[in-house]
Protein backbone atom coordinates (compact mmCIF):
# COMPACT_ATOMS: atom_id res chain seq x y z
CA UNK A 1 0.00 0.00 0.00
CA UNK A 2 1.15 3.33 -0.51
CA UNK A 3 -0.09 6.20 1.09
CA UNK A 4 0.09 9.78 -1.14
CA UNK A 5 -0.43 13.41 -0.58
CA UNK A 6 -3.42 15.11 -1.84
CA UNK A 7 -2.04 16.46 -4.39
CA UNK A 8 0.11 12.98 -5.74
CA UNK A 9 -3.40 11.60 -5.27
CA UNK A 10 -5.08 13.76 -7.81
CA UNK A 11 -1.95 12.95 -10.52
CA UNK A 12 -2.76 8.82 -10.11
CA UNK A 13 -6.14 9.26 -10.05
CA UNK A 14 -5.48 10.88 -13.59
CA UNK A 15 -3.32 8.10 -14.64
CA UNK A 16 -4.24 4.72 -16.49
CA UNK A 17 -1.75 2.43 -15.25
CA UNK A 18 -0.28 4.26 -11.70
CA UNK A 19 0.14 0.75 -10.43
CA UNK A 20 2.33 -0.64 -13.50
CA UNK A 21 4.28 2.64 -13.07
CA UNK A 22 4.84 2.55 -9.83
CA UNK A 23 6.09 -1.10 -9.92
CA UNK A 24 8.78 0.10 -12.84
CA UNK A 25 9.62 3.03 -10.80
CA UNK A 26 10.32 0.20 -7.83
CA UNK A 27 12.25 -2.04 -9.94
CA UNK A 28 14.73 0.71 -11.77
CA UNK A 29 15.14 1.54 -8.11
CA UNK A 30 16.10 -1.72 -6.81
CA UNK A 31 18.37 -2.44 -9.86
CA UNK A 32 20.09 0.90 -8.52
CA UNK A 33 19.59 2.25 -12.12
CA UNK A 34 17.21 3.82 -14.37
CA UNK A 35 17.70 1.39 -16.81
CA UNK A 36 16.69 -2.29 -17.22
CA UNK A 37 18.85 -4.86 -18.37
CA UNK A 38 16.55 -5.63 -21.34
CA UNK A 39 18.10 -9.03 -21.98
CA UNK A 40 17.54 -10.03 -18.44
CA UNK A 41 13.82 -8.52 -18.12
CA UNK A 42 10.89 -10.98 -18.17
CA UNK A 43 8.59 -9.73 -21.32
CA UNK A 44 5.53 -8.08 -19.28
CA UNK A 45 8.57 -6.23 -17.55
CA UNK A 46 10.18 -4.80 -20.94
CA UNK A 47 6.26 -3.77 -21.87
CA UNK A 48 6.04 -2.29 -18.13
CA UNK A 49 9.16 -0.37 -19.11
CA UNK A 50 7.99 0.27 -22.70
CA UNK A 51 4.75 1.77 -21.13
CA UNK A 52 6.64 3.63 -18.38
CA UNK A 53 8.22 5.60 -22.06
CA UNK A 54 5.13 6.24 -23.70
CA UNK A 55 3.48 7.55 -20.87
CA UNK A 56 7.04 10.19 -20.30
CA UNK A 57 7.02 11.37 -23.52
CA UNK A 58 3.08 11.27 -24.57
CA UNK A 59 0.80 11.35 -21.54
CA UNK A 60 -1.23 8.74 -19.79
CA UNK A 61 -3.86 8.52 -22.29
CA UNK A 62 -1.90 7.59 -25.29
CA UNK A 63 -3.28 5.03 -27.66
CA UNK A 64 -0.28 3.02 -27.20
CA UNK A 65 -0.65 2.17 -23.40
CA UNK A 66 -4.27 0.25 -24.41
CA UNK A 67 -2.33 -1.76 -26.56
CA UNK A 68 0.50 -2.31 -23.89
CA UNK A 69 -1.91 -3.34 -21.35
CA UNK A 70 -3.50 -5.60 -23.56
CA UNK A 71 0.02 -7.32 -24.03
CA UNK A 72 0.29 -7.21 -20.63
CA UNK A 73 -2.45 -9.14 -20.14
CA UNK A 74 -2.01 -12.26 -22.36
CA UNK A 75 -1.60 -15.08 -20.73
CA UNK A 76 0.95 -16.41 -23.59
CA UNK A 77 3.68 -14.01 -21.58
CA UNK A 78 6.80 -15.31 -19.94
């Protein structure tokens, strides 16, 4: 659980996917860099990361995250 100030509350309320970015935002951290090995990275991880990009540089609603999340969501992932 994480708690959030008002105002941090109002920005993942807004979001589409807080929850996948926070859990990027976790990982990069525990790696101890802002990168991901991207040979290493289990495939809903690279799309996590993929999605973590698209949202940066084109906003939460971007066509591309549906599509992402619907990746995410096959059951065919390793």
């Amino acid at each position: 659980m994480i708690n959030l100030c008002d105002a941090s509350f109002d920005t993942a309320q807004r979001m589409k996917n807080f929850s996948g970015w926070v859990r990027v935002k976790v990982l990069q951290h525990a790696s101890g860099s802002q990168e991901t090995a991207i040979s290493e990275a289990p495939s809903r991880q690279l799309l996590a990361v993929v999605m973590a990009r698209v949202q940066e540089a084109h906003g939460f609603d971007h066509e591309l995250c549906d599509a992402i999340l619907s990746l995410m969501s096959s059951t065919d992932l390793v």
